[in-house]
N, C-alpha and C. Protein backbone atom coordinates (compact mmCIF):
# COMPACT_ATOMS: atom_id res chain seq x y z
N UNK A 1 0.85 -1.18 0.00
CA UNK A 1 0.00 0.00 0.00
C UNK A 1 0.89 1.23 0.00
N UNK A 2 0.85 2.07 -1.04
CA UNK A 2 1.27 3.73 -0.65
C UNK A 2 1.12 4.47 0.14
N UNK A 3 2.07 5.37 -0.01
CA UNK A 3 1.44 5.99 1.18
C UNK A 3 0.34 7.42 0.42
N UNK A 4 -0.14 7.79 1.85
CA UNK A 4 -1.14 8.52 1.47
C UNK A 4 -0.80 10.34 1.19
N UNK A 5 -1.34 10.76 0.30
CA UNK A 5 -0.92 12.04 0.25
C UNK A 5 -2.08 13.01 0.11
N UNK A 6 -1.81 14.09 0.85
CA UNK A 6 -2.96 15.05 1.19
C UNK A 6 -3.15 16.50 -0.06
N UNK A 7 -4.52 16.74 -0.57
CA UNK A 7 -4.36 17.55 -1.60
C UNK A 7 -3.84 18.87 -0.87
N UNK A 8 -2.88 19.69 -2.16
CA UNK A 8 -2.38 20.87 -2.06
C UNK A 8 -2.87 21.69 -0.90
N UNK A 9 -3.90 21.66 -1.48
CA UNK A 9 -5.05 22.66 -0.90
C UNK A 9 -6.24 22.19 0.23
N UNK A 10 -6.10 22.50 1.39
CA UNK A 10 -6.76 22.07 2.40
C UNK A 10 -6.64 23.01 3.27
N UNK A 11 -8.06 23.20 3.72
CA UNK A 11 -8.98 23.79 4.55
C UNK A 11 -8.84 23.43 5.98
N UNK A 12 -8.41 24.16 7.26
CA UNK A 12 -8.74 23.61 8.04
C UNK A 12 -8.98 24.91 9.11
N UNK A 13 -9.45 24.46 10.39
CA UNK A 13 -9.90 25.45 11.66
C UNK A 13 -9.20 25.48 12.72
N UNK A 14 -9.02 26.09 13.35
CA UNK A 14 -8.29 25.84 14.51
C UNK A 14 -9.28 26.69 15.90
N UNK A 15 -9.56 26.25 16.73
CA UNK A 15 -10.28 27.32 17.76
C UNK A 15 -9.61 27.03 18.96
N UNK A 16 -9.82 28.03 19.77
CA UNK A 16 -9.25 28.48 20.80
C UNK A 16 -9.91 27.71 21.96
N UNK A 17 -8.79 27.36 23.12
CA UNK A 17 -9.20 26.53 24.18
C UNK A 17 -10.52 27.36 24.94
N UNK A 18 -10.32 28.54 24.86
CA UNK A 18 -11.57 29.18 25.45
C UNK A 18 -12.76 28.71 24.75
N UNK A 19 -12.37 28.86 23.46
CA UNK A 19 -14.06 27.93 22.24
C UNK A 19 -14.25 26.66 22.97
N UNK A 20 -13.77 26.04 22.87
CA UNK A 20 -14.18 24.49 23.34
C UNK A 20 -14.31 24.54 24.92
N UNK A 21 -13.63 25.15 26.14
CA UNK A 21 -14.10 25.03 27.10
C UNK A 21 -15.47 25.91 27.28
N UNK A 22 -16.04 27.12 26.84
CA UNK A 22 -17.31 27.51 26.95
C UNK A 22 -18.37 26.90 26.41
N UNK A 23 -17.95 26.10 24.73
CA UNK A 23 -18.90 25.34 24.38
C UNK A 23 -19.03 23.73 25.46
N UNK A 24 -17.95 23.62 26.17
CA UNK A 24 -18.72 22.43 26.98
C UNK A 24 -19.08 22.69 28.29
N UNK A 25 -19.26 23.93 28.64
CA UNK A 25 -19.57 24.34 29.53
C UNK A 25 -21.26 24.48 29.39
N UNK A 26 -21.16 25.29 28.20
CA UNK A 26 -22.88 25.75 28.16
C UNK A 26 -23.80 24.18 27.18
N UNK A 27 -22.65 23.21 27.06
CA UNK A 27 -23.77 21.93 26.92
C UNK A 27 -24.11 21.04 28.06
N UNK A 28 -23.90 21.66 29.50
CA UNK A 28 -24.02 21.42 30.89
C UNK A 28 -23.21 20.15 31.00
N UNK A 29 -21.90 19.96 30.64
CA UNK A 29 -20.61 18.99 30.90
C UNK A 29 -19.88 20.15 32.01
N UNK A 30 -18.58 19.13 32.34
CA UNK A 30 -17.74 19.55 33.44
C UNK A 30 -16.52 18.94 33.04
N UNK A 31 -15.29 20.01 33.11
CA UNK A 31 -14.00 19.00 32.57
C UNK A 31 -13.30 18.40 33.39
N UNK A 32 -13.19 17.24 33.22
CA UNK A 32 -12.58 16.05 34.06
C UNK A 32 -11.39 15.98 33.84
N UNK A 33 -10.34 15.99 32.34
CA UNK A 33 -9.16 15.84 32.48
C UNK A 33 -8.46 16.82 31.28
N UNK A 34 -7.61 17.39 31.04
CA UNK A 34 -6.91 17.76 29.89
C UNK A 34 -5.89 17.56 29.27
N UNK A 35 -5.35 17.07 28.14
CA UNK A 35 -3.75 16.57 27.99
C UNK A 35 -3.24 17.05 26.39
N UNK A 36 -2.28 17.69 26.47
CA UNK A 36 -1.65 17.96 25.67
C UNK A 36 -0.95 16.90 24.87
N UNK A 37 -1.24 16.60 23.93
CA UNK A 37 -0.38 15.06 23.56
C UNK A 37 0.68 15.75 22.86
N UNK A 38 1.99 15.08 23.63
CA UNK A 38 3.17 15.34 23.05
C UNK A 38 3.94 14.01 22.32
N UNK A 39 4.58 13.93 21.02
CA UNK A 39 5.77 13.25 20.48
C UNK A 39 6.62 12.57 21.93
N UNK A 40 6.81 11.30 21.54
CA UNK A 40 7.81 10.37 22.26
C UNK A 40 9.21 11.20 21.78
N UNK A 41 10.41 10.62 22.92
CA UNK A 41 11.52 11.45 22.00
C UNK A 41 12.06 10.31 21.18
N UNK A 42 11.29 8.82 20.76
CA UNK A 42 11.83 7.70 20.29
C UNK A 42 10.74 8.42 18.72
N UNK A 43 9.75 9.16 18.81
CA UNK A 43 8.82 9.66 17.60
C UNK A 43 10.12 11.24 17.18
N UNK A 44 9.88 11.93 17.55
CA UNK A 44 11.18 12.62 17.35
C UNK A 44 12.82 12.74 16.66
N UNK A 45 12.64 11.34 17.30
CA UNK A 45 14.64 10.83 16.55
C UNK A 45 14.09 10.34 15.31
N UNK A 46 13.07 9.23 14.61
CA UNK A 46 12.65 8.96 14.05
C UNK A 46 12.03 10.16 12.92
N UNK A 47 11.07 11.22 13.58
CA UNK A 47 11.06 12.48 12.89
C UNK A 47 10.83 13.62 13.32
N UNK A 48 12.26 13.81 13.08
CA UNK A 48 12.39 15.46 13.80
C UNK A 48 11.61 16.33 13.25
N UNK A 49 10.97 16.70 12.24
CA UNK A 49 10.26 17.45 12.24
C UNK A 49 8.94 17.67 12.99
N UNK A 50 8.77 16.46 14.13
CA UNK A 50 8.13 16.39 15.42
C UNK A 50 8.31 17.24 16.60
N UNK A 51 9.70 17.40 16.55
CA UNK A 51 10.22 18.39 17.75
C UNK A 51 9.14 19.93 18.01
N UNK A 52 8.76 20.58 17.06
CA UNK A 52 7.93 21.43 17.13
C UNK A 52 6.69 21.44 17.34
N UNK A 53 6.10 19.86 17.80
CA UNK A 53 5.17 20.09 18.54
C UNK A 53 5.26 19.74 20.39
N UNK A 54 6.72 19.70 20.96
CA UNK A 54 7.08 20.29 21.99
C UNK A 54 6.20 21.51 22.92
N UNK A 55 6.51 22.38 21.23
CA UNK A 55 6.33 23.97 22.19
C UNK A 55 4.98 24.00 21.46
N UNK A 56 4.38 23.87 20.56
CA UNK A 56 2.86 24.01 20.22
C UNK A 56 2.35 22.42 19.61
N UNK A 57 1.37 21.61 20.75
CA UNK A 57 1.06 20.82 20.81
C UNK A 57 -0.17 20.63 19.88
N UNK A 58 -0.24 19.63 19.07
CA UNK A 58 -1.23 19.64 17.65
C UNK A 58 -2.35 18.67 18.37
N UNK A 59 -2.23 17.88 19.24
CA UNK A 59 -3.71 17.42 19.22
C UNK A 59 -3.77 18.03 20.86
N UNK A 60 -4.89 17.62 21.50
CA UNK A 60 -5.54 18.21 23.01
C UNK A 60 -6.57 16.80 23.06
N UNK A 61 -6.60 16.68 24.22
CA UNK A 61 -7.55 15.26 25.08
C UNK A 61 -8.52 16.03 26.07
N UNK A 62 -9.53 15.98 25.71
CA UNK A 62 -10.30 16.91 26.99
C UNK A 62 -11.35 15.51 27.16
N UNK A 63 -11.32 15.48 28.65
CA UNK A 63 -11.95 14.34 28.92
C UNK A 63 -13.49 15.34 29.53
N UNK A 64 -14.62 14.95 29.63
CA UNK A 64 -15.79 15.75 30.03
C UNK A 64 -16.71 14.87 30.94
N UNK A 65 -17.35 15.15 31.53
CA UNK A 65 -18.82 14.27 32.36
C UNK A 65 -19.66 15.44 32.23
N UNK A 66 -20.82 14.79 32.42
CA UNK A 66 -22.33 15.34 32.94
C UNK A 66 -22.53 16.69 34.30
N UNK A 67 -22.36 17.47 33.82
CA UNK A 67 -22.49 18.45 35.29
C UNK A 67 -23.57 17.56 36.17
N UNK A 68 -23.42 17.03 37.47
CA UNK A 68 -24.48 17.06 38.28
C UNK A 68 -23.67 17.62 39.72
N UNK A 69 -24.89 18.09 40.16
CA UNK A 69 -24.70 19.61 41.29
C UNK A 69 -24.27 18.36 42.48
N UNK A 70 -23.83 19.15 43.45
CA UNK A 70 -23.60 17.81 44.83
C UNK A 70 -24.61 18.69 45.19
N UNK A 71 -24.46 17.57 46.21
CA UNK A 71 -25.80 17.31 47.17
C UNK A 71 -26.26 18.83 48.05
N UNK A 72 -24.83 19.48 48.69
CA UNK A 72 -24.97 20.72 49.22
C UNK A 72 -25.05 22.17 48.59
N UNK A 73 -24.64 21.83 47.28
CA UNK A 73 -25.44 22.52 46.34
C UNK A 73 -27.20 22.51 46.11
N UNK A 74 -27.64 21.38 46.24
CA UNK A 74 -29.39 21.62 46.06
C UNK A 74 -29.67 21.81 47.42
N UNK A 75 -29.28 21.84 48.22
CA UNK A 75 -29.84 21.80 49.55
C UNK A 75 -29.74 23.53 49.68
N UNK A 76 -28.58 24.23 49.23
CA UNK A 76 -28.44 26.00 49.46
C UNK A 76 -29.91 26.32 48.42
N UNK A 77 -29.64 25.77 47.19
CA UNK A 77 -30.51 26.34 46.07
C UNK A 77 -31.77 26.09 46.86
N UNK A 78 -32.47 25.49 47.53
CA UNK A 78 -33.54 24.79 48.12
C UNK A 78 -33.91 26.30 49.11
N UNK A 79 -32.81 26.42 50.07
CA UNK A 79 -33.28 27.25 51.21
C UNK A 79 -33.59 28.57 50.64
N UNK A 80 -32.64 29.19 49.68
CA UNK A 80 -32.55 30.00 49.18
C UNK A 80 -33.99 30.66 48.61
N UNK A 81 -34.81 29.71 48.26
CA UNK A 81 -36.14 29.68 47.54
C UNK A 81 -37.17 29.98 48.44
């Protein structure tokens, strides 16, 4: 199999960690974990032109759950009323 090659011309987006943490904020999630995925330095020696995602990291891991309130949270909202 060949390898694969990407046309000239390609389109792509990039948004800002603030975009994605407000959009999972206001779909009532909560962020659980975040990770910058970085190059092995065994991916690196292999291809250095890896090294530069060191300092600007190309993918992000955002792990999310379900907002649910604790318990002493409904109990304030409760009195409050």
């Amino acid at each position: 199999m060949g390898r694969v090659t990407l046309p000239k011309k390609m389109l792509t987006f990039h948004y800002t960690l603030t975009s994605y943490f407000n959009s999972i904020k206001q779909s009532g999630m909560d962020i659980s974990r975040l990770e910058e995925v970085k190059p092995t330095e065994s991916a690196i020696k292999k291809y250095p032109r890896f090294k530069r995602m060191l300092r600007i990291p190309i993918f992000v891991i955002i792990e999310t759950r379900k907002y649910e309130p604790q318990i002493s949270q409904i109990n304030t909202d409760i009195e409050d009323k």
